[in-house]
N, C-alpha and C. Protein backbone atom coordinates (compact mmCIF):
# COMPACT_ATOMS: atom_id res chain seq x y z
N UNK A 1 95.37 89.08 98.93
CA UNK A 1 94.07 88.79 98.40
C UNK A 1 93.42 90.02 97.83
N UNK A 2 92.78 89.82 96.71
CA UNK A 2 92.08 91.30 96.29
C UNK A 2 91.03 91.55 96.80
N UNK A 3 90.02 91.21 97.81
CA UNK A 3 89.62 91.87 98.64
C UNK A 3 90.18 92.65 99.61
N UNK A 4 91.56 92.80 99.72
CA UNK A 4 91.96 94.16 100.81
C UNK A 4 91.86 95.11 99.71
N UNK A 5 91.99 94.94 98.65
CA UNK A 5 92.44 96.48 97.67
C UNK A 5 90.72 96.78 97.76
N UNK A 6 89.45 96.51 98.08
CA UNK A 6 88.19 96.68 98.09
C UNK A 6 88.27 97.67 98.71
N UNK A 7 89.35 97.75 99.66
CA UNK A 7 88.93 98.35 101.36
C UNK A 7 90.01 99.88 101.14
N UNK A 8 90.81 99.77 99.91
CA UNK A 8 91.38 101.04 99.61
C UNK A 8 90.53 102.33 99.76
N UNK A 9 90.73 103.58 99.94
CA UNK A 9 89.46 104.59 99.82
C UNK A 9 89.79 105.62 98.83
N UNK A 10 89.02 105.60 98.18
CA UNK A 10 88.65 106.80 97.04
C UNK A 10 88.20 107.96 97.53
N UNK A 11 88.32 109.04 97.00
CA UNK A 11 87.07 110.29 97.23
C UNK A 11 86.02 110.29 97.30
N UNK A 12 85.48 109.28 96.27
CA UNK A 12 84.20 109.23 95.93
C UNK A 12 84.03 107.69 95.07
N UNK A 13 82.71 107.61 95.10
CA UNK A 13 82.50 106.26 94.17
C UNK A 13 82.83 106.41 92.58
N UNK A 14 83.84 105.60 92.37
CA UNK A 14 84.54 105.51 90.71
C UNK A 14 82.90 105.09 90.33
N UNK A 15 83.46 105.90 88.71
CA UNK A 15 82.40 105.45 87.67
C UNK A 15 83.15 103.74 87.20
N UNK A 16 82.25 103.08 86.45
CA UNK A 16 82.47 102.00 85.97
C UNK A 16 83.57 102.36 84.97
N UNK A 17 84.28 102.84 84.27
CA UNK A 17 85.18 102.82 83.64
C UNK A 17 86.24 102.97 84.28
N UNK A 18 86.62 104.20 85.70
CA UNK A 18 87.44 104.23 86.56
C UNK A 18 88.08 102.85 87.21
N UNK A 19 86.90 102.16 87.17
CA UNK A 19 87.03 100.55 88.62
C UNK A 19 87.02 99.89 87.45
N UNK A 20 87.63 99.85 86.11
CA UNK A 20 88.03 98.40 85.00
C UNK A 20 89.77 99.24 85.04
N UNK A 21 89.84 100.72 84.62
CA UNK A 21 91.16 100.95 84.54
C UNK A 21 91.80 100.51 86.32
N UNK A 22 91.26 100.58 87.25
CA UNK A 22 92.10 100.21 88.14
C UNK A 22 92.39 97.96 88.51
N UNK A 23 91.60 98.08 88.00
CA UNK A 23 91.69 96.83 87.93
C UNK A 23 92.33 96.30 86.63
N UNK A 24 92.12 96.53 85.95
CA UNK A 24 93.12 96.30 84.66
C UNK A 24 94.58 96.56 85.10
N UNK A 25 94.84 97.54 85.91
CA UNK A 25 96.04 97.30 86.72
C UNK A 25 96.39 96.40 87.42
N UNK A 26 95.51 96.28 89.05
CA UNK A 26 96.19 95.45 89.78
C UNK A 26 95.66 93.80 89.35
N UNK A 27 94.91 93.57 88.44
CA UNK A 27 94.90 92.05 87.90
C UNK A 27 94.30 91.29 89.13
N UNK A 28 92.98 91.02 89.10
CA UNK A 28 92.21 90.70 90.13
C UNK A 28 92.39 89.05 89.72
N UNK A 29 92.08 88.36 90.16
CA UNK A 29 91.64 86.55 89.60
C UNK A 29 90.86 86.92 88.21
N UNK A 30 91.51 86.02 87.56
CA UNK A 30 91.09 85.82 85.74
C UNK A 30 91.12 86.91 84.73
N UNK A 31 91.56 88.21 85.55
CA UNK A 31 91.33 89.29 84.81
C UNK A 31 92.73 89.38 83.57
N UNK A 32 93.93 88.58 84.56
CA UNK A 32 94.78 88.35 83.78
C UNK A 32 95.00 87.65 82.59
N UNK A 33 93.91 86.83 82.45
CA UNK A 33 94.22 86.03 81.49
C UNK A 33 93.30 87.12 80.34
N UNK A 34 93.28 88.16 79.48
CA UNK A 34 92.85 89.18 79.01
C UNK A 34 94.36 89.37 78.88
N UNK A 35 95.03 89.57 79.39
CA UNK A 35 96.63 89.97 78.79
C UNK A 35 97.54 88.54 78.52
N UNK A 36 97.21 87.95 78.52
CA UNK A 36 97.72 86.42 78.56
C UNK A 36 99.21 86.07 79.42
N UNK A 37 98.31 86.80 80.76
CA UNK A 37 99.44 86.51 82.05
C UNK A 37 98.86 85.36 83.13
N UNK A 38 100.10 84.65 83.41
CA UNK A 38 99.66 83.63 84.21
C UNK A 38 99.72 84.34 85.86
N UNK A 39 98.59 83.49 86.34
CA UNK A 39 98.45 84.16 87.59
C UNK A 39 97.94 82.42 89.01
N UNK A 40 98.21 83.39 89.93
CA UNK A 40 98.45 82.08 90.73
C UNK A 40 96.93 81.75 91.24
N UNK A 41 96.21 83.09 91.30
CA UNK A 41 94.78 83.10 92.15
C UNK A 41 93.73 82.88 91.19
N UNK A 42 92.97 82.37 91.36
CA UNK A 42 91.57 82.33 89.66
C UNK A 42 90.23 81.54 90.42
N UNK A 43 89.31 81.95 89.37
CA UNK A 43 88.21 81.58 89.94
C UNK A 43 87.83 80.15 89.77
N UNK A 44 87.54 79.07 90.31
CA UNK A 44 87.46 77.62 89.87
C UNK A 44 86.80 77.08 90.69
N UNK A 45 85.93 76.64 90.63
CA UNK A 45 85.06 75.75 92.09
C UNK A 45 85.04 74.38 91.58
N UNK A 46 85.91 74.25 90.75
CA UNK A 46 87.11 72.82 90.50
C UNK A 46 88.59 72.80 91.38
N UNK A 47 88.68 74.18 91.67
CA UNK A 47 90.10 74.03 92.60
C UNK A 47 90.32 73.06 93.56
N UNK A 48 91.36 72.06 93.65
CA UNK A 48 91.91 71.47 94.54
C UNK A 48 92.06 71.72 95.96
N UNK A 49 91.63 71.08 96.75
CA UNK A 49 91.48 71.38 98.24
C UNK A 49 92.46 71.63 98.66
N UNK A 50 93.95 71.22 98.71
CA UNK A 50 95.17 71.06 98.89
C UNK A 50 95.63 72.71 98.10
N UNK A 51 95.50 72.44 96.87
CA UNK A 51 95.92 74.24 96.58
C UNK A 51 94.63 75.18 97.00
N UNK A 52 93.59 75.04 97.34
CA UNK A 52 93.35 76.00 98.13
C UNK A 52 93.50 76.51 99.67
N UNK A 53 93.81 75.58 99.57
CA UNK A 53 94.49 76.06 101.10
C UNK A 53 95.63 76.48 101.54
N UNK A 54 96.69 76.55 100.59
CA UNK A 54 97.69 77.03 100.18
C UNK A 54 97.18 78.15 99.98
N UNK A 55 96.75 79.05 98.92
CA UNK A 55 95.92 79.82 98.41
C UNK A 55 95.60 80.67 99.46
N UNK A 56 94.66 79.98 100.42
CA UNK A 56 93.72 80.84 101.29
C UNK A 56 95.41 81.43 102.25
N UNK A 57 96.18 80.86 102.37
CA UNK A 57 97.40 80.99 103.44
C UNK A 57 98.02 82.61 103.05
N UNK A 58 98.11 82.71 101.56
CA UNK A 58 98.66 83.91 101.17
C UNK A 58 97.80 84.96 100.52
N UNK A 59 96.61 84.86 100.93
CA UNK A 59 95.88 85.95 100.53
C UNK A 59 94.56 85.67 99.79
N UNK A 60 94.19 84.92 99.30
CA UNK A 60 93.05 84.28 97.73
C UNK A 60 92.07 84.81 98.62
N UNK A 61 91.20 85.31 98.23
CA UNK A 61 89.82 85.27 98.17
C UNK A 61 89.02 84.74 97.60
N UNK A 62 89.73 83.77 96.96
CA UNK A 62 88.37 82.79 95.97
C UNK A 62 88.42 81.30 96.64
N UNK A 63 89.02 80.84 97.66
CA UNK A 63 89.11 79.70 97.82
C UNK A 63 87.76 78.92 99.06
N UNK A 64 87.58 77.66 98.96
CA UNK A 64 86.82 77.22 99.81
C UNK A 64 87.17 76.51 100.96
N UNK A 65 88.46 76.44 100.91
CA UNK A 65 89.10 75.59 102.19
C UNK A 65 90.42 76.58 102.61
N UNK A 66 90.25 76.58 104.25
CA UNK A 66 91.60 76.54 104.69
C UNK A 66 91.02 77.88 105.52
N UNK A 67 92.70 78.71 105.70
CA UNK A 67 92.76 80.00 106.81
C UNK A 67 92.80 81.04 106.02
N UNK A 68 91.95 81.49 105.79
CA UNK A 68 91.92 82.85 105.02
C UNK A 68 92.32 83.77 105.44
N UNK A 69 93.33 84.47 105.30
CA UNK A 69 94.26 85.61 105.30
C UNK A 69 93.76 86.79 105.19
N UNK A 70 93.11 86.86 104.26
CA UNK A 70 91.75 87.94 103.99
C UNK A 70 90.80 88.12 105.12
N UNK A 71 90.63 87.02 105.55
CA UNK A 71 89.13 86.96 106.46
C UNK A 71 89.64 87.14 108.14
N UNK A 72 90.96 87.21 107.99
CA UNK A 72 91.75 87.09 110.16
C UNK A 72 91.00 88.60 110.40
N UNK A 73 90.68 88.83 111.29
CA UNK A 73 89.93 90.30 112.05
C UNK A 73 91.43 90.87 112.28
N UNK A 74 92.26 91.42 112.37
CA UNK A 74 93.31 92.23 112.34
C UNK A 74 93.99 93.22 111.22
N UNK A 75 94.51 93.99 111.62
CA UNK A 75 95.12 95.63 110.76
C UNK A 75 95.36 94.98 109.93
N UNK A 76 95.18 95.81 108.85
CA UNK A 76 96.18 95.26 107.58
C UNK A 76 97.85 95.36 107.50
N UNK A 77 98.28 95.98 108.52
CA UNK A 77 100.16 95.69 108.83
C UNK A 77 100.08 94.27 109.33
N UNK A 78 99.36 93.82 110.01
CA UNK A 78 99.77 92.53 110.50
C UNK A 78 99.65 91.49 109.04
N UNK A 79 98.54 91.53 108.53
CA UNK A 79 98.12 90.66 107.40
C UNK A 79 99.34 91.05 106.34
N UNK A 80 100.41 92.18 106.28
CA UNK A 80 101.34 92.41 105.22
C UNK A 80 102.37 91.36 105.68
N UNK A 81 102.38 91.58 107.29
CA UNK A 81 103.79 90.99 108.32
C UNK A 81 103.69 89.29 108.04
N UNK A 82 101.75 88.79 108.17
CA UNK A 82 101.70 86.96 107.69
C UNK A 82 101.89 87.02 106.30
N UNK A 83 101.71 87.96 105.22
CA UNK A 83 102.27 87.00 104.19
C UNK A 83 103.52 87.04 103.39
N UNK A 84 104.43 88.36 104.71
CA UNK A 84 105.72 88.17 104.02
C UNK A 84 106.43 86.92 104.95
N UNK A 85 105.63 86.84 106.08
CA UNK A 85 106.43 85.44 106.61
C UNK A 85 106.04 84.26 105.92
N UNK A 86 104.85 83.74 105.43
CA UNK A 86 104.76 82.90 104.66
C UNK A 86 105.03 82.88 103.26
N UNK A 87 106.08 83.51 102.95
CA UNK A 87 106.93 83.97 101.62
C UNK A 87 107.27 82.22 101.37
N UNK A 88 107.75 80.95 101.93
CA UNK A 88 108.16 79.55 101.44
C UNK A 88 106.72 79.40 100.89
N UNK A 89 105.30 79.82 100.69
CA UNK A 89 104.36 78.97 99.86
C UNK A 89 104.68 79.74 98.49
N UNK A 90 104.85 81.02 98.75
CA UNK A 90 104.70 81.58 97.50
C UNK A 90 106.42 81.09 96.56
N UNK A 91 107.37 80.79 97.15
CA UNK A 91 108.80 80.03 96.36
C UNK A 91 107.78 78.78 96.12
N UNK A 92 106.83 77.72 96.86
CA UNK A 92 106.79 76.56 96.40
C UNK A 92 105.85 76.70 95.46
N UNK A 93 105.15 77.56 95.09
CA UNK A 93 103.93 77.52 94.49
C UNK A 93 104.69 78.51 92.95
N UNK A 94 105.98 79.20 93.31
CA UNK A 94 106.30 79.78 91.91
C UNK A 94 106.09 80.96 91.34
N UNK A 95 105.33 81.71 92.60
CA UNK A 95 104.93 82.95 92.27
C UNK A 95 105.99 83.99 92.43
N UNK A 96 106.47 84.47 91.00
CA UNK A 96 107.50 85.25 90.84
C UNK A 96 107.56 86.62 91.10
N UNK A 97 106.26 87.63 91.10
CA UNK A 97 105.90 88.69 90.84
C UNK A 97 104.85 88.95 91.95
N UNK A 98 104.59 89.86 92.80
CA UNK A 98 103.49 90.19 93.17
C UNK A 98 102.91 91.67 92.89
N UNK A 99 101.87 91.84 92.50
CA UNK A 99 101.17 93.06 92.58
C UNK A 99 100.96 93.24 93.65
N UNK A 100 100.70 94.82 94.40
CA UNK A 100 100.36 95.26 95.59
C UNK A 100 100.10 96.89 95.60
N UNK A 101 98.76 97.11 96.05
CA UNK A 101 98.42 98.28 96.77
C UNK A 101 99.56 98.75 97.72
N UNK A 102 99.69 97.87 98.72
CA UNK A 102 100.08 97.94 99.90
C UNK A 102 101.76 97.66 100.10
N UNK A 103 102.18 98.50 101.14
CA UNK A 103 104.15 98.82 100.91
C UNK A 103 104.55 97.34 101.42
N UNK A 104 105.37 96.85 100.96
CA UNK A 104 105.98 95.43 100.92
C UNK A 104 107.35 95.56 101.68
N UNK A 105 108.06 94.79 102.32
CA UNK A 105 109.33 94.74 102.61
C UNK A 105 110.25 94.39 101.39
N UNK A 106 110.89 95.45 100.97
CA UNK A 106 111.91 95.65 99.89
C UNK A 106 113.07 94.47 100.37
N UNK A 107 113.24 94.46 101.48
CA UNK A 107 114.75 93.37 101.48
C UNK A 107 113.50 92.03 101.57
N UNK A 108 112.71 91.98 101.37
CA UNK A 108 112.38 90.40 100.95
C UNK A 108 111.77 90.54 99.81
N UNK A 109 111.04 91.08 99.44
CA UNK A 109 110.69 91.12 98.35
C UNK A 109 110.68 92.54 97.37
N UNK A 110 112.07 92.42 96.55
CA UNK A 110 112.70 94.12 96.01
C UNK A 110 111.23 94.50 95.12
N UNK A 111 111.62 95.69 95.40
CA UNK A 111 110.55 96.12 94.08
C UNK A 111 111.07 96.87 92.77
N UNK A 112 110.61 96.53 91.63
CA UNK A 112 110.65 96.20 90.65
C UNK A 112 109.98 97.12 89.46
N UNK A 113 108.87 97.64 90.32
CA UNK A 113 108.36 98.86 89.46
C UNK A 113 107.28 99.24 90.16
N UNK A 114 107.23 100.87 90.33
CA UNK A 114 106.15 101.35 90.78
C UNK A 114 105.27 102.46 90.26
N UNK A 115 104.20 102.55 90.48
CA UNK A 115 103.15 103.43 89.86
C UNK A 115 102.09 103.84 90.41
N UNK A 116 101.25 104.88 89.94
CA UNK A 116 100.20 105.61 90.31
C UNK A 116 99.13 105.61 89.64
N UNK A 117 97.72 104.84 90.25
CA UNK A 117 96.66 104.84 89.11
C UNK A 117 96.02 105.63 89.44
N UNK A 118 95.45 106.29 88.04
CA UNK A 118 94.58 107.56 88.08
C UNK A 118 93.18 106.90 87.76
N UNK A 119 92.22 107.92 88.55
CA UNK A 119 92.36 109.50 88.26
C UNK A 119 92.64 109.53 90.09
N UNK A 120 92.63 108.48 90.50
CA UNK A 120 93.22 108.84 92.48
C UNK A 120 94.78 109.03 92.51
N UNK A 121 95.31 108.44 91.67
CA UNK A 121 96.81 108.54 91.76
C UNK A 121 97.01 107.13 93.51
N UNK A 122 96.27 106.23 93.75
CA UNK A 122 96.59 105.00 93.92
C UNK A 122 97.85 104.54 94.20
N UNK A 123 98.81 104.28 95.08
CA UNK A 123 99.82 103.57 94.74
C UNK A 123 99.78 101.95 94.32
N UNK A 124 100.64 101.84 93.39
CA UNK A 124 100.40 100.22 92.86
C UNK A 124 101.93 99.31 92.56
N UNK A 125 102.67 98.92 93.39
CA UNK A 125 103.84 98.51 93.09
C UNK A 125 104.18 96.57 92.68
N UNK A 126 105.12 96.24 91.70
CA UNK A 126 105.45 95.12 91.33
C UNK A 126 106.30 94.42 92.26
N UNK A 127 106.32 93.56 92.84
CA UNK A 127 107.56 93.32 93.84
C UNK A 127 108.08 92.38 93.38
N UNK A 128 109.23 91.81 93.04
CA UNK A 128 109.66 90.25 92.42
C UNK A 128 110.09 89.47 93.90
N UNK A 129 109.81 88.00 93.88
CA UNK A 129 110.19 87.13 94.48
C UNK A 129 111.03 86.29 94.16
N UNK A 130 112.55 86.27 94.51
CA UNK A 130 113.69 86.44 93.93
C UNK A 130 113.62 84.43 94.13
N UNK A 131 113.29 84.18 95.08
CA UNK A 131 113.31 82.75 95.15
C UNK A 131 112.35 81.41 94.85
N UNK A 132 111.50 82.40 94.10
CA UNK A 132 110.39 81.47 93.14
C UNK A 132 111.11 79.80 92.92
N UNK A 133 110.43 79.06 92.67
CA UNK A 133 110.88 78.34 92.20
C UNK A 133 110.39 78.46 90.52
N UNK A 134 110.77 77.47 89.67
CA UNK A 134 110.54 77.63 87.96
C UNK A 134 109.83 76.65 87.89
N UNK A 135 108.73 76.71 87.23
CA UNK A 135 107.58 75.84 86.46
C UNK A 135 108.36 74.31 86.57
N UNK A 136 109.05 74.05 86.13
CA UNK A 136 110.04 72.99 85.78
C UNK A 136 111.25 72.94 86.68
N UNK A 137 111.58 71.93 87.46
CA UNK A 137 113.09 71.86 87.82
C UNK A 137 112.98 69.71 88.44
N UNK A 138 113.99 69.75 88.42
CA UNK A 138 114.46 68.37 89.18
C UNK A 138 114.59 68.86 90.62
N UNK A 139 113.82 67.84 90.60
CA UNK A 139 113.96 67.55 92.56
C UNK A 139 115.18 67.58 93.27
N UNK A 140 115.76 68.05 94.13
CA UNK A 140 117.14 67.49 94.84
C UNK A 140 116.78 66.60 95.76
N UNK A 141 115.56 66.41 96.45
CA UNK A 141 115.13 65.52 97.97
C UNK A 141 113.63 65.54 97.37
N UNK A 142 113.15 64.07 97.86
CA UNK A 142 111.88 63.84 97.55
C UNK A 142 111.70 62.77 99.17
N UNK A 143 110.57 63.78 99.58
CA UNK A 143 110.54 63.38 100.75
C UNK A 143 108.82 62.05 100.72
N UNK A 144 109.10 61.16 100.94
CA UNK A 144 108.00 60.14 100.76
C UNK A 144 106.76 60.39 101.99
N UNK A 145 105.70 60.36 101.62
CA UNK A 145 104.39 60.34 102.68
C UNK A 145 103.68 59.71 102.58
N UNK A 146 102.64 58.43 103.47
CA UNK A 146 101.95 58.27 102.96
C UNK A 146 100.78 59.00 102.86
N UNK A 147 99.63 58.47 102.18
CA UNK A 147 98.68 59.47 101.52
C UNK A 147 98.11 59.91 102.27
N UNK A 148 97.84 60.97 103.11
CA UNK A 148 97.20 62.17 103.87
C UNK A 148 97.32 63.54 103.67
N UNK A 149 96.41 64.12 103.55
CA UNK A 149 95.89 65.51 103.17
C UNK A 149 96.51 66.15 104.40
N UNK A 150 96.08 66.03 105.48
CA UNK A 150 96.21 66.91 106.27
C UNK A 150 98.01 66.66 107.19
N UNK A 151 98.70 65.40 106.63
CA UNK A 151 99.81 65.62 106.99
C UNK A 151 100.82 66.31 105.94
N UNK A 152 100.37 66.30 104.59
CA UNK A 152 100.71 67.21 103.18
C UNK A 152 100.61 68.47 103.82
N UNK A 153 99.59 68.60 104.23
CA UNK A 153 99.57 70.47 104.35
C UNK A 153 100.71 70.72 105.61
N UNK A 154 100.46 69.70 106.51
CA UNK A 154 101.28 70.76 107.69
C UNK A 154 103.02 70.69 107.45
N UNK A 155 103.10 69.24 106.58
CA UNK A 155 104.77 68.97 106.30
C UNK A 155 105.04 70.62 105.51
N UNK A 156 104.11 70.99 103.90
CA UNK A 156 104.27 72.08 103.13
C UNK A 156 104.31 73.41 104.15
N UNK A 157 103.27 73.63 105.04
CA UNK A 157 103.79 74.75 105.61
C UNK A 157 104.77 74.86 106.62
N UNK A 158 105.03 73.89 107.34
CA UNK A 158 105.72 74.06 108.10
C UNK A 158 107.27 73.58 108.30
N UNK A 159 107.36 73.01 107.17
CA UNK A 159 109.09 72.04 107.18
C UNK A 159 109.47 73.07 105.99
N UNK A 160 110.90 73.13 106.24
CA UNK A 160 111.58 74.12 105.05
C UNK A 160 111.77 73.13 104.06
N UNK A 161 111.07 73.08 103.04
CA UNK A 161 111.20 72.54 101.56
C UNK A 161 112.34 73.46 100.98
N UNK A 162 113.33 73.11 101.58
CA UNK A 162 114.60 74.12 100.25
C UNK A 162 115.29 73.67 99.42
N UNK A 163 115.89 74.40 98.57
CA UNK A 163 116.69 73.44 97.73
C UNK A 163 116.06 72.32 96.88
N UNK A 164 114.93 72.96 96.40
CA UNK A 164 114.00 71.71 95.35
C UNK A 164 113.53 70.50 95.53
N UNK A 165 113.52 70.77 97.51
CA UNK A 165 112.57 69.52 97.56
C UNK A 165 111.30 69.42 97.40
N UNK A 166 111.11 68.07 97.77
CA UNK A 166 109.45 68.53 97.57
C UNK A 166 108.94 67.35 98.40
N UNK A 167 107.70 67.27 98.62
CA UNK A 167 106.88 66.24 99.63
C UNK A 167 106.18 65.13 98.30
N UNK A 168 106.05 63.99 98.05
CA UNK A 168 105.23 63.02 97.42
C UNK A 168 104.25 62.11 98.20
N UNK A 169 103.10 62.25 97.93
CA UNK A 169 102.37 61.34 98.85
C UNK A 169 102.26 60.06 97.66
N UNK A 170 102.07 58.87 98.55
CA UNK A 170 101.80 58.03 97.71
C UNK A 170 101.12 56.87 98.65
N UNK A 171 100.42 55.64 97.99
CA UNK A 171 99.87 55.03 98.82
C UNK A 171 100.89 53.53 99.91
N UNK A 172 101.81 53.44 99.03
CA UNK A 172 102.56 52.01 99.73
C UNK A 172 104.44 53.10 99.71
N UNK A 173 104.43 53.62 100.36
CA UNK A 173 105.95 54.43 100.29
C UNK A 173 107.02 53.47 101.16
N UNK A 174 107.30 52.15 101.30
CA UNK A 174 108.06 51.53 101.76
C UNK A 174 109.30 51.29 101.02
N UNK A 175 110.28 52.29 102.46
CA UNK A 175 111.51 52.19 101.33
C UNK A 175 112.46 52.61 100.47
N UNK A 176 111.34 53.94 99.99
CA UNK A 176 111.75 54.59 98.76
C UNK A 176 113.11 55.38 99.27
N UNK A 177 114.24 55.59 97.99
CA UNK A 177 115.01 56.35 98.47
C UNK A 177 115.74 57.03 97.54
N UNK A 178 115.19 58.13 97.11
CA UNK A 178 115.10 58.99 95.65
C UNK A 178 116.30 60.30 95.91
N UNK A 179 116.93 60.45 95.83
CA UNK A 179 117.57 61.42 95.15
C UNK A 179 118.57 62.42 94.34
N UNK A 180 119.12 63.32 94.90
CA UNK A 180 119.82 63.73 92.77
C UNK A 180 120.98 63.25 92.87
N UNK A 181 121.62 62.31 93.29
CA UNK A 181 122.96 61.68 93.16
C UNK A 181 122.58 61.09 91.29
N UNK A 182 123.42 61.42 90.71
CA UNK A 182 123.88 60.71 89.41
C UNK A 182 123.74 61.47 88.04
N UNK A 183 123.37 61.02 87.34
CA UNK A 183 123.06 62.08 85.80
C UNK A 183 122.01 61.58 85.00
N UNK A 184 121.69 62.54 84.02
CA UNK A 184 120.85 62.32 83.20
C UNK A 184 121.60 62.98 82.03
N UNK A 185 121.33 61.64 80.57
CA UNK A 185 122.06 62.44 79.63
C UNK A 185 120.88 62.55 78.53
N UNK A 186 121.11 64.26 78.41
CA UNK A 186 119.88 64.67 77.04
C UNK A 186 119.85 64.53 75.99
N UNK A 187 119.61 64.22 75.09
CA UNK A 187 120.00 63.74 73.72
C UNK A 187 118.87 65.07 73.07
């Protein structure tokens, strides 16, 4: 969440041009879309209850529902340790790339490029998340629910969705029995 990078310490209070070049780096919510990069966190008080709470799980500071990651009273090693364990929202949600102040576990998430923002010289590293899923893919398992919010969230965090499954809520699920056995031909 980019409120921990708040809590980074400077020498002194940056001038306003200092605190746009550092942020023009680490890409706060919406700042990205100025470079026309997609980003997972943004400001919306249209956001979906269901993705914010997802959201709040791996860090957001902009969200209105859920366990904010940002907000747990503990070190910031522990808060690095919950969101490399909750690394399955960030594969289901697609987030390929993370920015970070803060040192990451290289065997889960390699890093990719690193740097120093001035005039503090800042560390600021790219980490890739090798098991993203892609904007687009076919399902292998489509697991049927009926319609509940709060059994959506705990199936998503807590059942291993691997291998391109995914959870569907729907209102009459009697029955259904969906998956990738067969072909599709593209013309």
């Amino acid at each position: 969440g980019f409120t921990e990078y708040n809590k980074l310490t400077v020498p002194f209070k940056p001038r306003p041009d200092e605190s746009f070049i550092f942020l023009s780096e680490l890409l706060p919510p919406n700042m990205n879309l100025i470079y026309e990069l997609e980003g997972a966190d943004y400001y919306d008080n249209l956001m979906s209850r269901p993705m914010a709470r997802l959201l709040a799980l791996i860090g957001s500071d902009q969200t209105t529902a859920g366990e904010r990651l940002v907000d747990l009273k503990t070190p910031i090693e522990e808060k690095i340790k919950l969101f490399q364990e909750r690394k399955k929202i960030l594969d289901l949600l697609g987030i390929k790339y993370i920015i970070s102040g803060y040192p990451l576990d290289e065997n889960i998430f390699p890093k990719v490029f690193e740097t120093k923002v001035l005039p503090y010289n800042i560390p600021l590293a790219i980490y890739e998340n090798k098991e993203a899923r892609s904007l687009f893919y076919f399902a292998k398992n489509i697991q049927f629910i009926k319609s509940d919010e709060v059994l959506a969230y705990q199936k998503t965090i807590e059942d291993e969705l691997r291998d391109a499954a995914i959870i569907m809520e729907c209102l009459d699920c009697q029955n259904l029995n969906i998956n990738s056995e067969g072909a599709i031909e593209l013309l």
